[in-house]
N, C-alpha and C. Protein backbone atom coordinates (compact mmCIF):
# COMPACT_ATOMS: atom_id res chain seq x y z
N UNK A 1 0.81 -1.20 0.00
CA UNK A 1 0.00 0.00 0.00
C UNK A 1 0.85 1.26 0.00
N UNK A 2 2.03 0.85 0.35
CA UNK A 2 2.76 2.74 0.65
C UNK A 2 3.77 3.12 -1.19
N UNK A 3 3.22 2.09 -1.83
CA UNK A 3 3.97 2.24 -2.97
C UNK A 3 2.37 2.65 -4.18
N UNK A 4 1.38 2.22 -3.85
CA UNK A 4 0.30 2.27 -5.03
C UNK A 4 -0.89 3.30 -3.97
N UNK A 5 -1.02 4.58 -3.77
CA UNK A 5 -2.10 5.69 -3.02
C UNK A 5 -3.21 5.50 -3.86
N UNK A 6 -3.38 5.13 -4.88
CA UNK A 6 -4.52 4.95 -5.91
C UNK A 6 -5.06 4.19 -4.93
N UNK A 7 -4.50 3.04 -4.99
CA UNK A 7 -5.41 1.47 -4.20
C UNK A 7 -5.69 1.80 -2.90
N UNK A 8 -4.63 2.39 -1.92
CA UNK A 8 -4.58 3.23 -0.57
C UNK A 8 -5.56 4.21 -0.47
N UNK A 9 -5.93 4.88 -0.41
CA UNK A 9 -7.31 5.83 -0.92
C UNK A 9 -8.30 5.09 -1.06
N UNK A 10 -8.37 4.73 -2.29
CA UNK A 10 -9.63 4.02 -2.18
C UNK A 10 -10.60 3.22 -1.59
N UNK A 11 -9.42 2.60 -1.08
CA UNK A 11 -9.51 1.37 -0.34
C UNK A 11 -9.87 1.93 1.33
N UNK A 12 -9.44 3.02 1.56
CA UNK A 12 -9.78 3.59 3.11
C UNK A 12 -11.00 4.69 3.00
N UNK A 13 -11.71 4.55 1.71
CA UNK A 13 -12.63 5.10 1.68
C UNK A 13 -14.06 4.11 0.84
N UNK A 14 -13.71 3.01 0.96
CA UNK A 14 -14.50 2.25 0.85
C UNK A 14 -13.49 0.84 0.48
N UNK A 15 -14.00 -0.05 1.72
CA UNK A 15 -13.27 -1.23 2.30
C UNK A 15 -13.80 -2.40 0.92
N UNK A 16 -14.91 -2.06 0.18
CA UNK A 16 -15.43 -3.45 -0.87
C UNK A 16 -14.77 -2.42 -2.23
N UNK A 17 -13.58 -1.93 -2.06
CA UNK A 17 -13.37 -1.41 -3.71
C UNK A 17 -12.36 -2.51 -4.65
N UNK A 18 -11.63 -3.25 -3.71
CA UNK A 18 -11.11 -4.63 -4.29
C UNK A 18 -11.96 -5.38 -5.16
N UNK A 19 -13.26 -6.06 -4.27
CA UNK A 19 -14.28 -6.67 -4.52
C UNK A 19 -15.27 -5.90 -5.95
N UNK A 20 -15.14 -4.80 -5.72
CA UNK A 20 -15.73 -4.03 -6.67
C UNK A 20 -15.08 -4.08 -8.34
N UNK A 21 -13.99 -4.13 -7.95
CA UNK A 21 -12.77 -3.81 -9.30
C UNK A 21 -12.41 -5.45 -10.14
N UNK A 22 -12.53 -6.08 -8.94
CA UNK A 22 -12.29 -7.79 -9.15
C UNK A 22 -14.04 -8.25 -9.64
N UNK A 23 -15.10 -7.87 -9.27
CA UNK A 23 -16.32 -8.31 -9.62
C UNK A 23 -16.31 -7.62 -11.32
N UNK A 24 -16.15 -6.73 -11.62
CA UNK A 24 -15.79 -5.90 -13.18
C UNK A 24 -15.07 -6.26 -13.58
N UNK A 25 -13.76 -6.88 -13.44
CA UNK A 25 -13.27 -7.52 -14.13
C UNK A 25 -13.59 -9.36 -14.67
N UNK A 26 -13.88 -9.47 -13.86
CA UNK A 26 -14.68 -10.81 -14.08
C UNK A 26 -16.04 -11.18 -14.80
N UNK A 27 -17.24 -9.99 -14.66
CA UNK A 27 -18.17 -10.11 -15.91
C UNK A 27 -17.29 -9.32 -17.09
N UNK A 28 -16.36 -8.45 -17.27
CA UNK A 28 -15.88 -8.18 -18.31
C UNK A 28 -15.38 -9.10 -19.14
N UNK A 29 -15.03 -9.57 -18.66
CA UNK A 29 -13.86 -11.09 -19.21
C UNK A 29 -14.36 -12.03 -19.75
N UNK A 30 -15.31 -12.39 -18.74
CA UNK A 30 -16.26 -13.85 -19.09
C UNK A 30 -17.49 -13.24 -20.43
N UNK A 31 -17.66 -11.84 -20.38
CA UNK A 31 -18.63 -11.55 -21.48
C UNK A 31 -17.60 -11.26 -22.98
N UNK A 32 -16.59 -10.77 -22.55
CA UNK A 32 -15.79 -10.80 -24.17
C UNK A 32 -15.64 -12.04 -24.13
N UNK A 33 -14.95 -12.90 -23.62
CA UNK A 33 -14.87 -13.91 -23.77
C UNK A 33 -15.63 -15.36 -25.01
N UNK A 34 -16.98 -14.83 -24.25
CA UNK A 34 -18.06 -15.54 -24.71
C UNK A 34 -18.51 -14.43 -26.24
N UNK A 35 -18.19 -13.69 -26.39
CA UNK A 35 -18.46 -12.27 -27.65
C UNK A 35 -17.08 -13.12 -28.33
N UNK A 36 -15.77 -13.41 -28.41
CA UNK A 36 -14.60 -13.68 -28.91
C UNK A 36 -15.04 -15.12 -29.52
N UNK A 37 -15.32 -15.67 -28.55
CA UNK A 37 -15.63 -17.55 -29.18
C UNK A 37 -17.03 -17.45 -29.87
N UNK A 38 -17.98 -16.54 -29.74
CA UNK A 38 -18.69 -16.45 -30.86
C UNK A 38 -18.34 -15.63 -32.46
N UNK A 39 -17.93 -14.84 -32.33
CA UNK A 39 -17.83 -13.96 -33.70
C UNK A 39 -16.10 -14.73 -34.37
N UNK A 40 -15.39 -15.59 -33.59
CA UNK A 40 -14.26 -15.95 -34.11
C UNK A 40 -14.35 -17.91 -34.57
N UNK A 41 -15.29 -18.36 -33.59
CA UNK A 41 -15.41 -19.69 -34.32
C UNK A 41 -14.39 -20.63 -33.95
N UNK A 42 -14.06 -21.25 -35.22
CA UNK A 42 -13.16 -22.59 -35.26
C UNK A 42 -11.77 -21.62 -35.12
N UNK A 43 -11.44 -20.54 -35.59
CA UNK A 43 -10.78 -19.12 -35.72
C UNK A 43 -10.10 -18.91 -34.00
N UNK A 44 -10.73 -19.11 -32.73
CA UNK A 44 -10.40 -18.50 -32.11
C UNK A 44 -9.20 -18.98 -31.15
N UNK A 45 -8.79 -19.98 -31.83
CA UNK A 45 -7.30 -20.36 -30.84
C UNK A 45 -6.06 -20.33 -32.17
N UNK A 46 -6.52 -20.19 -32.98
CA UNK A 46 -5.46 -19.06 -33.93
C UNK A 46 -5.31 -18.03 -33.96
N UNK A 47 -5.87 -17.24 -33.42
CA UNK A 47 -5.70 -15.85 -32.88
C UNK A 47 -6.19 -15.35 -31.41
N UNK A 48 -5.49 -16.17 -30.86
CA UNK A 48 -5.69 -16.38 -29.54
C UNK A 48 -4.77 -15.25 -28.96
N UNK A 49 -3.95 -14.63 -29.71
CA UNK A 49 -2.89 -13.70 -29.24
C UNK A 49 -3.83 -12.08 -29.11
N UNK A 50 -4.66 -12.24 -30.32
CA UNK A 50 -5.47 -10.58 -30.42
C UNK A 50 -6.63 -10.93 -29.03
N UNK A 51 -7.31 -11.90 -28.60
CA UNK A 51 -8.19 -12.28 -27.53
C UNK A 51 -7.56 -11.84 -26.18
N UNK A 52 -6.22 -11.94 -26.71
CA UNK A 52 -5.40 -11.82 -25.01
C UNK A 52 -4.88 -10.58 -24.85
N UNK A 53 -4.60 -10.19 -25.82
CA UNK A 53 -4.07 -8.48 -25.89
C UNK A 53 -5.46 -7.67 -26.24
N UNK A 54 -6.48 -7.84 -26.53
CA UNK A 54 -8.45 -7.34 -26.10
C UNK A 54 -8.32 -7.64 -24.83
N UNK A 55 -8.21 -8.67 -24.11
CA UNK A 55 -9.03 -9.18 -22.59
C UNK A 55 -7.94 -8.45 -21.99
N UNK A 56 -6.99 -7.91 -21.98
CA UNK A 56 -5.56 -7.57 -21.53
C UNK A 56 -5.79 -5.54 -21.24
N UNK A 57 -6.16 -4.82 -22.26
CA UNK A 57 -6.40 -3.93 -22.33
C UNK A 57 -7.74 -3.74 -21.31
N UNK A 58 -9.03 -4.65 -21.86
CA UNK A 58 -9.89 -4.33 -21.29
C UNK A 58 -9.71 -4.60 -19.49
N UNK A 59 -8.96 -5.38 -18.91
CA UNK A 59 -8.47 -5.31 -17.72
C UNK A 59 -8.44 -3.96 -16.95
N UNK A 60 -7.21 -3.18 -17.89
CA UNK A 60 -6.58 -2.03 -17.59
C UNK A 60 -7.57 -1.02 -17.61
N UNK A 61 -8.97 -1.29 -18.69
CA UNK A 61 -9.72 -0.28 -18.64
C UNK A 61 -10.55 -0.66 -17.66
N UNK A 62 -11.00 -1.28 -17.11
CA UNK A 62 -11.85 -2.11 -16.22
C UNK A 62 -11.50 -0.96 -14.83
N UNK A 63 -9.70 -1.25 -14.67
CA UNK A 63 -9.62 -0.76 -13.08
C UNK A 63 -9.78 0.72 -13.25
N UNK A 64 -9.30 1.28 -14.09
CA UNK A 64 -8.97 2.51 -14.44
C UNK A 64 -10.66 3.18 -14.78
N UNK A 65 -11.81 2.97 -14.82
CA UNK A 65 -12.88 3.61 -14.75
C UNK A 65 -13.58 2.86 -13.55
N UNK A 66 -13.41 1.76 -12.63
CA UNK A 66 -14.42 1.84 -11.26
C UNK A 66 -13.06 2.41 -10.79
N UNK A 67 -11.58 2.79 -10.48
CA UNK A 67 -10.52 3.35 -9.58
C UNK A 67 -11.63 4.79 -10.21
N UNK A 68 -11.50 5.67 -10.99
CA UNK A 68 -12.10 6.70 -11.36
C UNK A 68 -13.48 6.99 -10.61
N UNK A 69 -14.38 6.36 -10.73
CA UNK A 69 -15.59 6.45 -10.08
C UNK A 69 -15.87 6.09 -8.31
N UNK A 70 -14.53 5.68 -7.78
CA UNK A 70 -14.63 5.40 -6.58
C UNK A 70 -14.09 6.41 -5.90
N UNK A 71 -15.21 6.78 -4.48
CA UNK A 71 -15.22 7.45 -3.47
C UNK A 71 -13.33 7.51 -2.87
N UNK A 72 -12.62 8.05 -2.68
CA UNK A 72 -11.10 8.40 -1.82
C UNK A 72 -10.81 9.26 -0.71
N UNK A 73 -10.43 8.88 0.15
CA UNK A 73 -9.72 10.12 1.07
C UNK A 73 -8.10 10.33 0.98
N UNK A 74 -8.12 11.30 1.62
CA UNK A 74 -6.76 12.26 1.49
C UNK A 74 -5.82 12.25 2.48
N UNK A 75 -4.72 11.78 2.35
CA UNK A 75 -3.72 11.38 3.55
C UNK A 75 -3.68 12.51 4.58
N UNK A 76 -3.13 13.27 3.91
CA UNK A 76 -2.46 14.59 3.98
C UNK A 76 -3.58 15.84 3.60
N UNK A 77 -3.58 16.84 4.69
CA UNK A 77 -4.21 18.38 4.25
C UNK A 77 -4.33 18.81 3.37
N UNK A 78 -5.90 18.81 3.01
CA UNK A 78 -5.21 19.84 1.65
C UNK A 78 -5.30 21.84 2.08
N UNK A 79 -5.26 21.94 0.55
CA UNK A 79 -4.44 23.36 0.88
C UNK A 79 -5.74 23.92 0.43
N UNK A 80 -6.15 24.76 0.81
CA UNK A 80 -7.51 25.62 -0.07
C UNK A 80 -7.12 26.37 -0.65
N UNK A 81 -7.98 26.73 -1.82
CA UNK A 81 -7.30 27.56 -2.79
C UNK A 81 -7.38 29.31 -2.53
N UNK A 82 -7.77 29.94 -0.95
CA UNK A 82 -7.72 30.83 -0.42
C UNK A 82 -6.13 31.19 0.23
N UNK A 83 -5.95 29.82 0.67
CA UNK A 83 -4.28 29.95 1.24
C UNK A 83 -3.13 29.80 0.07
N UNK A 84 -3.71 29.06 -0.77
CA UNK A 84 -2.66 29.60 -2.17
C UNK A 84 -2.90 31.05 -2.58
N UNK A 85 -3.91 31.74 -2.72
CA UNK A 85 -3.96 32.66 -3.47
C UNK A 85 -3.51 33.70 -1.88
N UNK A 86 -3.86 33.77 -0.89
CA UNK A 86 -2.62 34.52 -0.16
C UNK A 86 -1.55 34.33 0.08
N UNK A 87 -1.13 33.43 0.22
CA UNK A 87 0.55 32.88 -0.29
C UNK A 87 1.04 33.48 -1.24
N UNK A 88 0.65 34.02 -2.36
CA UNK A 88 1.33 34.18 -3.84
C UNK A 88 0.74 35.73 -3.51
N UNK A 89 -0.21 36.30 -2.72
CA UNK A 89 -0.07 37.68 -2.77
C UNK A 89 1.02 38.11 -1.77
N UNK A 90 0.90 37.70 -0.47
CA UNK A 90 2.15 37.75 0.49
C UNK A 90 3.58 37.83 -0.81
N UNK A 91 3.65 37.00 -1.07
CA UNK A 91 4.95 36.60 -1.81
C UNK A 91 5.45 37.30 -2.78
N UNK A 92 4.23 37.85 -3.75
CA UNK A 92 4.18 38.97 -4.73
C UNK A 92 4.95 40.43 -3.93
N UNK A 93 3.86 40.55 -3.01
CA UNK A 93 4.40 41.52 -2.08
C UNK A 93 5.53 42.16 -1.87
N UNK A 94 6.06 40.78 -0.93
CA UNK A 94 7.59 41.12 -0.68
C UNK A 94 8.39 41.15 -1.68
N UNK A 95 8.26 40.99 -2.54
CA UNK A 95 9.02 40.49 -4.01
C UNK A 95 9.45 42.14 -4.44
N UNK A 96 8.03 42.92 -4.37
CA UNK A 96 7.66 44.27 -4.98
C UNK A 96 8.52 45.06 -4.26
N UNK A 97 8.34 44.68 -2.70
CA UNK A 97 8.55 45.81 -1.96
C UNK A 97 10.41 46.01 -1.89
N UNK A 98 10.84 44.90 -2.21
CA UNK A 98 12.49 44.67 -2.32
C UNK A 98 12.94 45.47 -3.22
């Protein structure tokens, strides 16, 4: 967890986002799957390489839109964008007044 904050986050802001990401990937799979051995036929363990690099991608898209749509919290403070924008006038400031 102290190497991937994507999964860290998520995961401390909702404890079933594993379950969530692993349940989508699994009707994803099993439905191309069953879409691949139909539209490819006697065809589909000769090109068993394009099935695996499809099911392979769609993986990546799988985590990457429920990681997107899932609830996260924030380790660390954030900064409001009132204390940036006086920060950079302070800073302007002194800058001027030098």
């Amino acid at each position: 967890m102290k190497y991937c904050s994507m999964l860290r986050n998520r995961m401390l802001a909702d404890p079933s986002f594993l379950f969530k990401v692993g349940t989508e990937i699994v009707i994803d799979s099993c439905c191309a799957t069953f879409a691949e051995v139909q539209k490819r036929g006697k065809d589909f363990w000769a090109e068993f390489e394009l099935y695996a690099a499809d099911l392979l991608v769609g993986i990546a898209v799988d985590i990457a839109l429920v990681g997107m749509l899932a609830p996260y919290t924030r380790i660390w403070k954030a900064i409001s964008i009132t204390r940036i924008i006086w920060k950079l006038t302070t800073t302007s400031f002194h800058l001027h007044n030098r």
